[in-house]
Protein backbone atom coordinates (compact mmCIF):
# COMPACT_ATOMS: atom_id res chain seq x y z
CA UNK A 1 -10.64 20.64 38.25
CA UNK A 2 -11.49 23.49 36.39
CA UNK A 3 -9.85 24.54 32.89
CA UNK A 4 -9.23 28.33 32.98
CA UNK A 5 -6.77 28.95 30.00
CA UNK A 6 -5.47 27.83 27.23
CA UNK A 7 -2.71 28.30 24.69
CA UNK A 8 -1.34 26.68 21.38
CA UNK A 9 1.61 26.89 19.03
CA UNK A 10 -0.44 26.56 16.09
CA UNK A 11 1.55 23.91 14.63
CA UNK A 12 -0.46 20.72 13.29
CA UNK A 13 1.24 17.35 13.61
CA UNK A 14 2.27 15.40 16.63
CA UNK A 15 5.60 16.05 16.30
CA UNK A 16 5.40 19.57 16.39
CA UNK A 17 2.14 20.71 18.53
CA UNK A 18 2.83 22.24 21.54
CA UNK A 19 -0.09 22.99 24.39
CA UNK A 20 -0.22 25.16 27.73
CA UNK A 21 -2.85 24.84 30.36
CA UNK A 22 -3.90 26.44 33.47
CA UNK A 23 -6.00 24.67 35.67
CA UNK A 24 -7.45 25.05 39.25
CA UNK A 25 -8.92 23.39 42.07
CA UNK A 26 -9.88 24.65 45.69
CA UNK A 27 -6.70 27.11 46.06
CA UNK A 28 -4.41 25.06 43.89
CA UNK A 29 -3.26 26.22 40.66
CA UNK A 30 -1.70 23.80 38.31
CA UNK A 31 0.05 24.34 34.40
CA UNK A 32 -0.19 21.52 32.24
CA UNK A 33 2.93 22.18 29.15
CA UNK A 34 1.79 19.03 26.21
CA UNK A 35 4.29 18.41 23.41
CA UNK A 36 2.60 16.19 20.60
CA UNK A 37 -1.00 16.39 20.49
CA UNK A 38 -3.55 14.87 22.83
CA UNK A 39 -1.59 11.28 22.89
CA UNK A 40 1.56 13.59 23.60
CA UNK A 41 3.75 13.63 26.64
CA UNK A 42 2.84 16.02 29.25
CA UNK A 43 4.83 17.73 32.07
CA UNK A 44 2.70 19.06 34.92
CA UNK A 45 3.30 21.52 37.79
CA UNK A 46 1.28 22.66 40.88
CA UNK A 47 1.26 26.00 42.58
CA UNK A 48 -0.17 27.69 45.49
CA UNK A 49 -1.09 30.88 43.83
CA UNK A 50 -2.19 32.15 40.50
CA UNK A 51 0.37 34.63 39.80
CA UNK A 52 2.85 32.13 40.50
CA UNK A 53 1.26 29.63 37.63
CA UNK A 54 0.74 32.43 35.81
CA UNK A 55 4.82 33.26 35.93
CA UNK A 56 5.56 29.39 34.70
CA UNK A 57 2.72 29.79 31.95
CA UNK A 58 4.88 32.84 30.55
CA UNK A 59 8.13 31.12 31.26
CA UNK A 60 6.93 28.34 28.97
CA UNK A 61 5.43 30.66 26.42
CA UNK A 62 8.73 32.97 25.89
CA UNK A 63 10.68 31.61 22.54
CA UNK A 64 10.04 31.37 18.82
CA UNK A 65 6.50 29.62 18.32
CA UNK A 66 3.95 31.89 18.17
CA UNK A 67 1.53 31.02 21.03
CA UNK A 68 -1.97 31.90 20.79
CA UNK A 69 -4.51 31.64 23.36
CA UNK A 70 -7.81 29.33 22.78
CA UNK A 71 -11.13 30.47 23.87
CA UNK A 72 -12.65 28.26 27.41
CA UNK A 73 -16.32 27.58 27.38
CA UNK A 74 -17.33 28.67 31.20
CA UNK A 75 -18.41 26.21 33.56
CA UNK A 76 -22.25 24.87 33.22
């Protein structure tokens, strides 16, 4: 599975870090949304498309935190 993008509240703290991701494999597309931190609790969902992960990425990113996006190192 490959990592393509990434985006954070920039809060600190486990009870208040939020995370996005947007992952792929083969022609699946799949948005991780993280609340608390690596050791958080994740919710995942799979598409069939980018533009339709892409539409739940900005779904989850629409509402007062201010998201950023965090750079991906490219595959090796």
């Amino acid at each position: 599975m490959e990592q393509r993008k990434h985006w954070w509240n920039g809060k600190w703290g486990r009870l208040a870090r939020k995370d996005v991701y947007l992952r792929t494999n083969g022609d699946q597309w799949y948005v991780e949304q993280r609340a608390g931190g690596s050791d958080g609790a994740s919710h995942f969902f799979e598409y069939d498309s980018e533009d339709a992960a892409l539409d739940m990425v900005r779904a989850l990113l629409n509402g007062p935190d201010e998201w950023r996006e965090l750079s991906v190192r490219p595959p090796r």
